[in-house]
N, C-alpha and C. Protein backbone atom coordinates (compact mmCIF):
# COMPACT_ATOMS: atom_id res chain seq x y z
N UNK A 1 99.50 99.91 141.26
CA UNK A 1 99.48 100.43 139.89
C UNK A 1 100.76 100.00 139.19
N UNK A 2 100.31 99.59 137.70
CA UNK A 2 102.04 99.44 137.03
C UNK A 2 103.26 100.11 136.85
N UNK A 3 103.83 100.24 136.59
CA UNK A 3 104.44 101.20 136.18
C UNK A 3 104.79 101.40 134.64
N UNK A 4 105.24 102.35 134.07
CA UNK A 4 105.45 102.71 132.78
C UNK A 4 106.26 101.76 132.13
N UNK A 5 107.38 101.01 132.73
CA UNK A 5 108.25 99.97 132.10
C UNK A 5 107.51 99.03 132.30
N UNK A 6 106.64 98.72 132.63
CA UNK A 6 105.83 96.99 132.77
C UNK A 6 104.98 97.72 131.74
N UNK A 7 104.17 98.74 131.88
CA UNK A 7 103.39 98.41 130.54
C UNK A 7 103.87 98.46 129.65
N UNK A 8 105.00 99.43 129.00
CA UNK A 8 105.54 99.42 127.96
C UNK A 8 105.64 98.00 126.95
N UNK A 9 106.38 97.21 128.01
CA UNK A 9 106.83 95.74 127.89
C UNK A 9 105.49 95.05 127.79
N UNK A 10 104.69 94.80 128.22
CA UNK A 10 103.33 94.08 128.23
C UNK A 10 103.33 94.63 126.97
N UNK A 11 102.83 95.82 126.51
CA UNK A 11 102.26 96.48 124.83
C UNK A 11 103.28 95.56 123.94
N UNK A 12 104.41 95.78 124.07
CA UNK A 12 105.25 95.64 123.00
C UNK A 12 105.01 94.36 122.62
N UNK A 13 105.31 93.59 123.80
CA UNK A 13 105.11 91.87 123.92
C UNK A 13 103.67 91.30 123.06
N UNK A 14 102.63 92.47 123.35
CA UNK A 14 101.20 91.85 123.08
C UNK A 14 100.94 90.74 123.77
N UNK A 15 101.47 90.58 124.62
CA UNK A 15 100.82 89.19 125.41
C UNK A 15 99.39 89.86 126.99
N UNK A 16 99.13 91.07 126.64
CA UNK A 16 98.56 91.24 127.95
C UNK A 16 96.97 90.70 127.49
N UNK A 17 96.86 90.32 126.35
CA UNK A 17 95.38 89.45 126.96
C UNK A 17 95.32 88.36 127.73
N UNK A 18 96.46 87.62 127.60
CA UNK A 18 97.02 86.81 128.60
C UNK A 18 96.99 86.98 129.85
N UNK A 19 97.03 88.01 130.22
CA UNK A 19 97.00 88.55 131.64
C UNK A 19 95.94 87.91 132.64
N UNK A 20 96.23 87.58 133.56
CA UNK A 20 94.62 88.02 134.61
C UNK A 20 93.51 89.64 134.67
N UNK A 21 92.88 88.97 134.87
CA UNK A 21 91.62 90.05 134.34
C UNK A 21 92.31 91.28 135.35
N UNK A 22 92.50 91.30 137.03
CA UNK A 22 93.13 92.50 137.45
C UNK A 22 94.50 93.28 136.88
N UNK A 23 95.27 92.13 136.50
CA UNK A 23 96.58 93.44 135.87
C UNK A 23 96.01 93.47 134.19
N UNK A 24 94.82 93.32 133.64
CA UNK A 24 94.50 93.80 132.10
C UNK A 24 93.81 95.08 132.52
N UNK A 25 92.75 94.96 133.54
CA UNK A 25 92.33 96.19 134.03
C UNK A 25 93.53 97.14 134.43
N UNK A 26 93.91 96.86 135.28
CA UNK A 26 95.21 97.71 135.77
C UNK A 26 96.04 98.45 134.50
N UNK A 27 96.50 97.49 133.47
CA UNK A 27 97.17 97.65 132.37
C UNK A 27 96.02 99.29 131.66
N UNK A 28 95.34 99.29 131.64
CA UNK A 28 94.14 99.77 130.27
C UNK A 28 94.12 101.12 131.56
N UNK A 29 94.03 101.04 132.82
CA UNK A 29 94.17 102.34 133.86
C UNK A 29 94.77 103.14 133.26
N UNK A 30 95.71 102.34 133.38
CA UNK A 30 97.40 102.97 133.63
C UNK A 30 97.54 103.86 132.28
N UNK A 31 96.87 103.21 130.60
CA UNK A 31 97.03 103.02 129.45
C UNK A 31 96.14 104.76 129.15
N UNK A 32 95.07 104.92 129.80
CA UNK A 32 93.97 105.54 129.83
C UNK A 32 94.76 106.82 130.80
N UNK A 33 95.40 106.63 131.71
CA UNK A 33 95.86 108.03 132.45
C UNK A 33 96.74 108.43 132.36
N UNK A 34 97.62 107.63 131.90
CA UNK A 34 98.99 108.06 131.63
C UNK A 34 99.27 108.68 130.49
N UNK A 35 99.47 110.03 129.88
CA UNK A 35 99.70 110.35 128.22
C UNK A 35 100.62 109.82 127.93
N UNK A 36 101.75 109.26 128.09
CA UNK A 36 102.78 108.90 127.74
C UNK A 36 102.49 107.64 127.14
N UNK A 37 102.37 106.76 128.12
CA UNK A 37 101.68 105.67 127.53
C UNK A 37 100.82 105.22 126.83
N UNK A 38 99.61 105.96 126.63
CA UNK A 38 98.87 106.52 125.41
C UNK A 38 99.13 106.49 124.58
N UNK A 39 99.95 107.82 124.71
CA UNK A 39 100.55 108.14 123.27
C UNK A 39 101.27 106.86 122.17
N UNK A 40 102.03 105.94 123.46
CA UNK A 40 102.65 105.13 122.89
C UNK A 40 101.79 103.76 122.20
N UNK A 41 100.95 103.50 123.06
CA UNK A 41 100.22 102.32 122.74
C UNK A 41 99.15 103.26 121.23
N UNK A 42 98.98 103.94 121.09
CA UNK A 42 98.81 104.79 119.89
C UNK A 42 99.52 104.00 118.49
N UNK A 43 100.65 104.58 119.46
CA UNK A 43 101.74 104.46 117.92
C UNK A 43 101.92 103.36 117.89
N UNK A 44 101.86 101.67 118.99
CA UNK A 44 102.11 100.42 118.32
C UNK A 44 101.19 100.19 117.80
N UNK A 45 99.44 100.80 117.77
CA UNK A 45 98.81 100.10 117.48
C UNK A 45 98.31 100.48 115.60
N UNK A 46 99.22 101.72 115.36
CA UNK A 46 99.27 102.41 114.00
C UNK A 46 100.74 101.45 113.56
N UNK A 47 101.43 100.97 113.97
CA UNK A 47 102.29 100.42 113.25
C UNK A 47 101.78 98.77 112.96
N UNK A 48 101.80 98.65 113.98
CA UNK A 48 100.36 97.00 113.90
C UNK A 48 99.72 96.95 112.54
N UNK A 49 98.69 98.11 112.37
CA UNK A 49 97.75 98.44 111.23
C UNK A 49 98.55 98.38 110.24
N UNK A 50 99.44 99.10 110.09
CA UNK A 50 100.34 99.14 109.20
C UNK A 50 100.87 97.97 108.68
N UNK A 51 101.54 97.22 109.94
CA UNK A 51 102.29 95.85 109.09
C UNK A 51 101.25 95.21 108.68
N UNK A 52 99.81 94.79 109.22
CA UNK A 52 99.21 94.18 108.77
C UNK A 52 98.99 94.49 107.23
N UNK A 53 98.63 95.91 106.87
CA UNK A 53 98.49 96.29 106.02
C UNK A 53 98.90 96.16 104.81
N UNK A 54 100.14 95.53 105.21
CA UNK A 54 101.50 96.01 104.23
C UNK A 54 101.65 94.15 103.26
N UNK A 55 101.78 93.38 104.70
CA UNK A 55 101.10 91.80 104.67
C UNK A 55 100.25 91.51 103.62
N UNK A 56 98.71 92.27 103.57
CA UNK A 56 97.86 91.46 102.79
C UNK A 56 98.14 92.23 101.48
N UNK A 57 98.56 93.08 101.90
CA UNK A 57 99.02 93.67 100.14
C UNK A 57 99.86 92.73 99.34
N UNK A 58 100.86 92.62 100.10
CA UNK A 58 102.07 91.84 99.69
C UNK A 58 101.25 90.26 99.78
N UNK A 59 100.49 90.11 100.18
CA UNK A 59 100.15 88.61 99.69
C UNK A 59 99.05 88.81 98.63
N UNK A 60 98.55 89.35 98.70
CA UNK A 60 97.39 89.43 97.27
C UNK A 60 98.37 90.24 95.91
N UNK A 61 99.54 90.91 95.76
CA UNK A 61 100.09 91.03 95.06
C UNK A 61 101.33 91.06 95.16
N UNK A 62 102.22 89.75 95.35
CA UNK A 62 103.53 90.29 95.72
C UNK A 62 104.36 90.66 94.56
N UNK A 63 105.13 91.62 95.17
CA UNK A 63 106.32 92.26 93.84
C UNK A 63 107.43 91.19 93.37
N UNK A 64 107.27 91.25 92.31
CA UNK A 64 108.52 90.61 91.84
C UNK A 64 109.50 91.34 90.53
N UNK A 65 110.51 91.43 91.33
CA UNK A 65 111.85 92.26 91.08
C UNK A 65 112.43 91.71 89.33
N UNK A 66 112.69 92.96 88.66
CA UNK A 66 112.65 92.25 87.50
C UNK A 66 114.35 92.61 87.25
N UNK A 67 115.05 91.68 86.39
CA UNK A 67 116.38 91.34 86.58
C UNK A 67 116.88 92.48 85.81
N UNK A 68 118.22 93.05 86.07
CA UNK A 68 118.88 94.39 85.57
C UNK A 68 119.56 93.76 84.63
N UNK A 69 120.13 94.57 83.60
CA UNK A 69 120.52 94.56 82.27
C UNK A 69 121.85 94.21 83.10
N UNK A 70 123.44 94.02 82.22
CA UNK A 70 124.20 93.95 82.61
C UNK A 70 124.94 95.49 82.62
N UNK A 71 124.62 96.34 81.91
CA UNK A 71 124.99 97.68 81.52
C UNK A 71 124.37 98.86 82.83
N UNK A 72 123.33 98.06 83.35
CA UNK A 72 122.41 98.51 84.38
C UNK A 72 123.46 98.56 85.72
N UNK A 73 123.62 97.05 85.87
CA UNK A 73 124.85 96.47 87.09
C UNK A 73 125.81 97.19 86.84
N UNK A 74 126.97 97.63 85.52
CA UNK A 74 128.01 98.06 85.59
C UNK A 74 127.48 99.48 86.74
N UNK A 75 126.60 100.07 85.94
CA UNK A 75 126.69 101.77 86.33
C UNK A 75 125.75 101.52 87.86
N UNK A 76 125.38 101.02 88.30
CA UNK A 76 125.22 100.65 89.89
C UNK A 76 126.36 100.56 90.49
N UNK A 77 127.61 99.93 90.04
CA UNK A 77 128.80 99.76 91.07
C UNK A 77 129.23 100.82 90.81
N UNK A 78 129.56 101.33 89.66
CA UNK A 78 130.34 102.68 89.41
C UNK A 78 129.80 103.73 90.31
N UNK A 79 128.38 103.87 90.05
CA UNK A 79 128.42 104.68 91.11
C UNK A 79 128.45 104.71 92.81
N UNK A 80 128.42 103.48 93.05
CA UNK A 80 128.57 102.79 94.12
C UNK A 80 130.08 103.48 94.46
N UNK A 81 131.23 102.62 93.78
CA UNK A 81 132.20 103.30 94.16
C UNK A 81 132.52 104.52 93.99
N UNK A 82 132.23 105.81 92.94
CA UNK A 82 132.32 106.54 93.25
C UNK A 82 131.40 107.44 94.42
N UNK A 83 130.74 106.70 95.32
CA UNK A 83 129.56 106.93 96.50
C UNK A 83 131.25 106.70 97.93
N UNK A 84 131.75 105.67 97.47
CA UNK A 84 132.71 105.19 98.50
C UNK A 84 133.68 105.41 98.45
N UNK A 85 134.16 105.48 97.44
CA UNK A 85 135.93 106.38 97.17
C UNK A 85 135.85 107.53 96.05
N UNK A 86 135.14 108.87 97.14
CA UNK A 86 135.27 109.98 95.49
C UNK A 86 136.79 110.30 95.32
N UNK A 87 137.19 109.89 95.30
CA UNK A 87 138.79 110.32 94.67
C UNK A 87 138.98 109.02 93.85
N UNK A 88 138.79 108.11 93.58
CA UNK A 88 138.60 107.06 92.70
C UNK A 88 137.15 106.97 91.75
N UNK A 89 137.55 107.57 90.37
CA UNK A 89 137.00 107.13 89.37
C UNK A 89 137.10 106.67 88.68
């Protein structure tokens, strides 16, 4: 049986379709009995969704940042520095 640090690493990697068919089985055991690991392959596979998600958005509409006034920039640093030196105003 694997252990929790080999699958971890296999998930993260995404390379276990790669695998031989006994450690993919083995992998999906381990994946299936273990809550921990579960849980986890859970959460890469909601962040997965996610980036993908985030991807076709950003390619069917990407943002484009529209340029700040110069009066805009002053009071960004100002408060910047007063963020970094409050005893300097």
């Amino acid at each position: 049986m694997l252990t929790c640090k080999q699958v971890s690493r296999a998930l993260a990697e995404g390379d276990y379709a790669s695998l031989p068919l006994g450690k993919r089985l083995g992998l999906k055991a381990h994946v299936a009995l273990c809550a921990v690991c579960g849980q986890y392959n859970r959460q890469l596979m909601v962040m997965q969704d996610t980036i993908r998600a985030y991807r076709r958005r950003e390619e069917a509409d990407p943002v484009k940042p529209e340029a700040l006034s110069e009066g805009d920039k002053a009071a960004i640093k100002a408060a910047l520095r007063r963020t970094i030196s409050p005893d300097k105003k």
